[in-house]
C-alpha atoms as a PDB file:
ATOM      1  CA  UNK A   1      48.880 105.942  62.630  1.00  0.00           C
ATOM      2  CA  UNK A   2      48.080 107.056  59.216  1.00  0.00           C
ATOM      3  CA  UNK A   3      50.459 105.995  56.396  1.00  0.00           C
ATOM      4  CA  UNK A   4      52.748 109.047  55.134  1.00  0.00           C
ATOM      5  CA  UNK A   5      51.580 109.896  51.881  1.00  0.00           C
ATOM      6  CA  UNK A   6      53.933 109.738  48.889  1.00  0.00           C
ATOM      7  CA  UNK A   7      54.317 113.917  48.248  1.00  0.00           C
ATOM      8  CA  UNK A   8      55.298 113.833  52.063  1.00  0.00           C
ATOM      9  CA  UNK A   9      58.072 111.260  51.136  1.00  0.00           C
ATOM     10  CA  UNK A  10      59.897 112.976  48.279  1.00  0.00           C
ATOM     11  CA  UNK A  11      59.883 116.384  50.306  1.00  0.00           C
ATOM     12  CA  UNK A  12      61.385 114.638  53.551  1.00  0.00           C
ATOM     13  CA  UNK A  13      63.828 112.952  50.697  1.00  0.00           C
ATOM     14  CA  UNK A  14      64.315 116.302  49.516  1.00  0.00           C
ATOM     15  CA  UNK A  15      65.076 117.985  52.223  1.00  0.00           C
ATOM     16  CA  UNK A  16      66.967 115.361  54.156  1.00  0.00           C
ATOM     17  CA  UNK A  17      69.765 115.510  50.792  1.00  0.00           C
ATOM     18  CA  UNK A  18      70.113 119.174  50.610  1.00  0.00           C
ATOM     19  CA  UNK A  19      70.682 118.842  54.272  1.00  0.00           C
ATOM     20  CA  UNK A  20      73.607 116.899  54.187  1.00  0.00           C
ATOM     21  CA  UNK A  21      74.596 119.253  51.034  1.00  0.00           C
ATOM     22  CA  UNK A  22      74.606 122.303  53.322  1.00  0.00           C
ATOM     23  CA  UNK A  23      76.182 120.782  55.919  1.00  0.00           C
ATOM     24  CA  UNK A  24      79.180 119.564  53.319  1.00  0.00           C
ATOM     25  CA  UNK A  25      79.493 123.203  52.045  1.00  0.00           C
ATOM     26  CA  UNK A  26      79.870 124.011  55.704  1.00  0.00           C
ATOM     27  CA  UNK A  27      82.537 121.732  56.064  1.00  0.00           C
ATOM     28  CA  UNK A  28      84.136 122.713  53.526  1.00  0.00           C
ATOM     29  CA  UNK A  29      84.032 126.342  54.368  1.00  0.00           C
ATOM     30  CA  UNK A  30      81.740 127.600  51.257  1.00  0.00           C
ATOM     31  CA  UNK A  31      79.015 130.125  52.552  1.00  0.00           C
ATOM     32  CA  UNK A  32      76.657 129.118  50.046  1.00  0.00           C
ATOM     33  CA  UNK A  33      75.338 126.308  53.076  1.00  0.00           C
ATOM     34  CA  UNK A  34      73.440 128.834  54.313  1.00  0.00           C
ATOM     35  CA  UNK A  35      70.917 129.156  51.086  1.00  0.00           C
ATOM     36  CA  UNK A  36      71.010 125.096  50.918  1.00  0.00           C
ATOM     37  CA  UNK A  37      70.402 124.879  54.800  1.00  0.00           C
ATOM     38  CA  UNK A  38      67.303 127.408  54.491  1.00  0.00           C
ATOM     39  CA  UNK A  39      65.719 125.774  51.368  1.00  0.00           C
ATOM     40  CA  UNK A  40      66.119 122.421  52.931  1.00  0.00           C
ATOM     41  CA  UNK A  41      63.800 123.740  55.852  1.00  0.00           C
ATOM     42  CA  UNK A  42      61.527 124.535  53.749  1.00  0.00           C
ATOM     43  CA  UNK A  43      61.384 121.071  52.040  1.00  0.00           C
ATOM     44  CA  UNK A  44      61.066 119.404  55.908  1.00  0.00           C
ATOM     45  CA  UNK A  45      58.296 121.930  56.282  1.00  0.00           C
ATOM     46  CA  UNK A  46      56.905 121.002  52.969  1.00  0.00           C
ATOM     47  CA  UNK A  47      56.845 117.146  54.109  1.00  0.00           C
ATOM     48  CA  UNK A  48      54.975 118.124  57.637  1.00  0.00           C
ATOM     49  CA  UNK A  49      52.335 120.352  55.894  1.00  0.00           C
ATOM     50  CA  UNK A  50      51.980 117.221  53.346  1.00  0.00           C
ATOM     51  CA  UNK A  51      51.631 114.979  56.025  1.00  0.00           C
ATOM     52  CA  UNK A  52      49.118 116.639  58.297  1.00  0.00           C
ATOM     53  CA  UNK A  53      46.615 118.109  55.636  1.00  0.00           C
ATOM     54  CA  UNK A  54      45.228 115.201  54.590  1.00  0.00           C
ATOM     55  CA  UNK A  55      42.241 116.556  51.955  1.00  0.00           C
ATOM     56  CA  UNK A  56      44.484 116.333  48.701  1.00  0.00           C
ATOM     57  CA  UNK A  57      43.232 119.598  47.267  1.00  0.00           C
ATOM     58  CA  UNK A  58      43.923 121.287  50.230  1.00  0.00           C
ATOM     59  CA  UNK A  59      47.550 119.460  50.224  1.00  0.00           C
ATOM     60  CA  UNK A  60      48.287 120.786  47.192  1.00  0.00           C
ATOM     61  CA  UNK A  61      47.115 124.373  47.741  1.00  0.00           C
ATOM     62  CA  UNK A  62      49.025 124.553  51.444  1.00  0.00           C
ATOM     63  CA  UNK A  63      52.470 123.241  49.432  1.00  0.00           C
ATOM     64  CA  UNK A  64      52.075 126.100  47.103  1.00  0.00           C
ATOM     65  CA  UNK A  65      51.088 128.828  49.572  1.00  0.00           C
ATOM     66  CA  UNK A  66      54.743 126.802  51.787  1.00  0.00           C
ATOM     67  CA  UNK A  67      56.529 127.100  48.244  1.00  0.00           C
ATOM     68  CA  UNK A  68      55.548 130.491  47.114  1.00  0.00           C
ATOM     69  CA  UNK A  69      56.270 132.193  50.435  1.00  0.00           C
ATOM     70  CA  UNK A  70      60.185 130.181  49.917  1.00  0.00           C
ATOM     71  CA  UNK A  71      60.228 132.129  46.755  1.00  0.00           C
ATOM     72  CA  UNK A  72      59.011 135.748  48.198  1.00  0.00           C
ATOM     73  CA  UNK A  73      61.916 135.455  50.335  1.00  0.00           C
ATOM     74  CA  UNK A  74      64.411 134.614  48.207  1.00  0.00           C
ATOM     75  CA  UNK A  75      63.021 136.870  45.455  1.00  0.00           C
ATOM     76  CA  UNK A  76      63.946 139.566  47.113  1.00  0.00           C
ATOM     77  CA  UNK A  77      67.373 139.259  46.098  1.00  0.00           C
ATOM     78  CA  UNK A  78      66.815 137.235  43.064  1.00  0.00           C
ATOM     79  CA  UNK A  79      63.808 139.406  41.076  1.00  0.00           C
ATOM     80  CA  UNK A  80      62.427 136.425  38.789  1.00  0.00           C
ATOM     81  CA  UNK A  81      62.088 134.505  41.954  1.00  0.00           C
ATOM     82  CA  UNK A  82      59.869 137.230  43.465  1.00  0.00           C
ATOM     83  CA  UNK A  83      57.692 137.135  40.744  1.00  0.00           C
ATOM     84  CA  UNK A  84      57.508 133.116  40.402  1.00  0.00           C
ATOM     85  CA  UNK A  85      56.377 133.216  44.398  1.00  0.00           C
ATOM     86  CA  UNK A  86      53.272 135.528  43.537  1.00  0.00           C
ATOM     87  CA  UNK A  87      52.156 133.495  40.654  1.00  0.00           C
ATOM     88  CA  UNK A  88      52.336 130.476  42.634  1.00  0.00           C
ATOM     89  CA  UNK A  89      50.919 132.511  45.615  1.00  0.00           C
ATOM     90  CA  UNK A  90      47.796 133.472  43.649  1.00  0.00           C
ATOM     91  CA  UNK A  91      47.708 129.926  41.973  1.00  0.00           C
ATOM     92  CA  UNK A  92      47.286 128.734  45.736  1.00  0.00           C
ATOM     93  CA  UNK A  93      44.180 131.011  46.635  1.00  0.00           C
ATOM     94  CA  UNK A  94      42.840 129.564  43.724  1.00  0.00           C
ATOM     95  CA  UNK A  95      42.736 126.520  44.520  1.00  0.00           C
ATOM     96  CA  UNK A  96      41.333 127.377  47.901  1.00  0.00           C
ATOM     97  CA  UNK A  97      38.402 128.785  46.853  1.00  0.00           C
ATOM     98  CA  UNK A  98      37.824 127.130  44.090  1.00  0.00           C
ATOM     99  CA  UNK A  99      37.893 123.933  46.751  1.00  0.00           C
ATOM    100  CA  UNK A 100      35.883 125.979  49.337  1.00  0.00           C
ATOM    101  CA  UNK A 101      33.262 126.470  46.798  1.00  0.00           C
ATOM    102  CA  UNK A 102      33.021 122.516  45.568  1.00  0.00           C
ATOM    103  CA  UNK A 103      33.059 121.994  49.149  1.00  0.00           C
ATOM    104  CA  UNK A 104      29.841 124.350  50.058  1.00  0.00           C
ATOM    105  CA  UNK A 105      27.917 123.631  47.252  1.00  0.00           C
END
């Protein structure tokens, strides 16, 4: 088995603390553990997509399509955050086809 790389490691480190932060608010009977819980899954998912693409210009452009699609969703009740999640979204096709092309030619 392949050695995890090192962006796979801070997202899993990542995700694993606001993990146990959402499950303290819980605990403590604050409903804001159900933003923390949901951005901590996508921080796990983060660290599996990081793990299993293994190209690193791919890596990078599968994080940002993972990180923009966070933001989409959360933008909708939080408008900056909408817009952030399309400029990383088209930041991410970018880098696809700029790597598709390098790739091709």
């Amino acid at each position: 088995m392949r050695k995890a790389p090192l962006s796979a490691k801070v997202f899993a480190g990542l995700g694993l603390a606001s993990l146990v932060a959402g499950l303290v608010l819980a605990i403590l009977g604050s409903f804001a553990y159900i933003g923390v819980l949901s951005v901590s899954l996508f921080f796990i998912a983060a660290a599996l997509v990081a793990r299993v693409v293994s190209p690193q210009a791919s890596r990078v452009a599968a994080v940002l399509l993972l990180a923009s699609s966070a933001l989409l969703i959360f933008g909708l009740t939080a408008t900056p955050l909408f817009y952030a999640g399309w400029g990383l979204l088209a930041g991410a096709v970018a880098l696809l086809v700029v790597g598709h092309k390098r790739r091709t030619s």
